[in-house]
Protein backbone atom coordinates (compact mmCIF):
# COMPACT_ATOMS: atom_id res chain seq x y z
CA UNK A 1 -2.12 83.03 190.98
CA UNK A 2 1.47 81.49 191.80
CA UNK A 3 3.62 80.68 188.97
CA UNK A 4 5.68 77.29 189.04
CA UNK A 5 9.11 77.99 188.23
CA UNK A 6 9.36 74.53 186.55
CA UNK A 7 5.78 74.33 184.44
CA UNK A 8 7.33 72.97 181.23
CA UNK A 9 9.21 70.63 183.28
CA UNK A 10 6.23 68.58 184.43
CA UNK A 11 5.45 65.31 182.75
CA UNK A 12 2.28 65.08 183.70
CA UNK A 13 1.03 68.20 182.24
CA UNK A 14 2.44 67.23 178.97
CA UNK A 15 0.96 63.52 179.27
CA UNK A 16 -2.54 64.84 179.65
CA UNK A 17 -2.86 66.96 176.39
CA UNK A 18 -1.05 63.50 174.75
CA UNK A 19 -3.67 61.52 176.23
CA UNK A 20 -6.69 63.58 175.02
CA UNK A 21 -5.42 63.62 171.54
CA UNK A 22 -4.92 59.68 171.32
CA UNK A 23 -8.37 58.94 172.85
CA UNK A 24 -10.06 61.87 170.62
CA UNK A 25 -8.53 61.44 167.49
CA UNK A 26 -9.58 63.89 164.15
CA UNK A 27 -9.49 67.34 166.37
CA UNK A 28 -7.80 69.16 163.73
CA UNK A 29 -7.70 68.28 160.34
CA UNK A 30 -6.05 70.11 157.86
CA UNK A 31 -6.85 69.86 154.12
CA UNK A 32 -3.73 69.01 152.07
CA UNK A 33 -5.35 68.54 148.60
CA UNK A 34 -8.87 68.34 147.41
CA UNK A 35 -9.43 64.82 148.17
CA UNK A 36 -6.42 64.54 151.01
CA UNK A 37 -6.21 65.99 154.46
CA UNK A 38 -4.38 65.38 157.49
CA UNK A 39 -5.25 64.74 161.62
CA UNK A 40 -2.45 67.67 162.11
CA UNK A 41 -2.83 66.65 166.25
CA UNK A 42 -2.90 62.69 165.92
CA UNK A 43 0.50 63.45 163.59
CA UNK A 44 2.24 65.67 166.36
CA UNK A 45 1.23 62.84 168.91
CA UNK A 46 3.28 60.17 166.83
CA UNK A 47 6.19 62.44 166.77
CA UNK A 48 6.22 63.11 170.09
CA UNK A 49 5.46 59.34 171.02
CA UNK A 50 8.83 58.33 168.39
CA UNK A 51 10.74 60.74 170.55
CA UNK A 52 11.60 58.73 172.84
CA UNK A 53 11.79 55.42 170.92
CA UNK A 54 13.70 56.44 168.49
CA UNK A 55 14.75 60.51 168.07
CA UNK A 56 16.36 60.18 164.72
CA UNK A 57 12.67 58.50 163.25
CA UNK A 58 11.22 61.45 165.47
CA UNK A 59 13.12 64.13 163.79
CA UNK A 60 12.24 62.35 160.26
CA UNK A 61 8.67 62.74 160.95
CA UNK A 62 8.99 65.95 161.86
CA UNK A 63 10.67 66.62 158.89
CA UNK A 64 8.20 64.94 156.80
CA UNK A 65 5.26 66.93 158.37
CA UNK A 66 7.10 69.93 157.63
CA UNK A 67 7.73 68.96 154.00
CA UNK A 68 3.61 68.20 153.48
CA UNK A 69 2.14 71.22 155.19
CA UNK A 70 4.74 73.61 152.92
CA UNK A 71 3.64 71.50 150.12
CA UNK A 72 0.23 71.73 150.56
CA UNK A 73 0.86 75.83 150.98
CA UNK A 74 2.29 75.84 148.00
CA UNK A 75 -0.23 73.55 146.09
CA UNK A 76 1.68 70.68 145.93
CA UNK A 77 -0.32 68.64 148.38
CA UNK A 78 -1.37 65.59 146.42
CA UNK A 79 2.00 64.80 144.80
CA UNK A 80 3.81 64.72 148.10
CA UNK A 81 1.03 62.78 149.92
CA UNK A 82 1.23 60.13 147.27
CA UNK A 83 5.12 60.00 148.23
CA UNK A 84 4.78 59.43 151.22
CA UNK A 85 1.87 57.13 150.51
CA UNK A 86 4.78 55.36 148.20
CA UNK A 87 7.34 55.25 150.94
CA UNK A 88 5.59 54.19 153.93
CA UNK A 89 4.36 51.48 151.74
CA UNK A 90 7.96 50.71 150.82
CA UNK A 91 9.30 50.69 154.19
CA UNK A 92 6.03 48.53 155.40
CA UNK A 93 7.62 45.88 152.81
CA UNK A 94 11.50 46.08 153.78
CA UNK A 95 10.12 45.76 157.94
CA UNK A 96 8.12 42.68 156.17
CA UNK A 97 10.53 40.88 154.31
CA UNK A 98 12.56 41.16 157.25
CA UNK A 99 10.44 39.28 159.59
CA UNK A 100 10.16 37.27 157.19
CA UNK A 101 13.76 36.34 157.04
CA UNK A 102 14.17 36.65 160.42
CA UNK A 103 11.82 33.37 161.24
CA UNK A 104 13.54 31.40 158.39
């Protein structure tokens, strides 16, 4: 077997493991708190999808993940999900509002 000297350089091969993630979601979940878990692969796929639409919201997320999966090590799982819960609600509301203002 040949070895490419570029392998991590091809799009394509990253595209396809991308692809079978979105059209297979719930591959790996990961429990984060008794009644909470996470689609660890689906999560990974919207970080990688927000890098190049935005890298600073990609690094966020990343961040984010980071913060619930030590948090859920630790035992801390439910509080920080409901944060996040909290937040993304919040943000859902300013993006909102927003377009709201935005057609008056």
């Amino acid at each position: 077997m040949e070895k490419s000297e570029n392998a991590w350089e091809d799009e394509e091969q990253f595209s396809g493991v991308w692809d079978y993630i979105n059209e297979n979601p719930r591959i790996m979940g990961l429990p984060l708190s008794e009644n909470k878990g996470i689609d660890l692969l689906s999560a990974l796929h919207d970080v990688y999808r927000a890098i190049g639409l935005d890298p600073q919201a990609a690094r966020m997320l990343l961040t984010l993940l980071a913060n619930v999966l030590v948090a859920a090590a630790q035992g801390d799982g439910e509080e920080v999900v409901e944060e996040v819960i909290v937040q993304e609600a919040m943000l859902q509301i300013d993006k909102k509002l927003k377009e709201i203002i935005d057609e008056g």
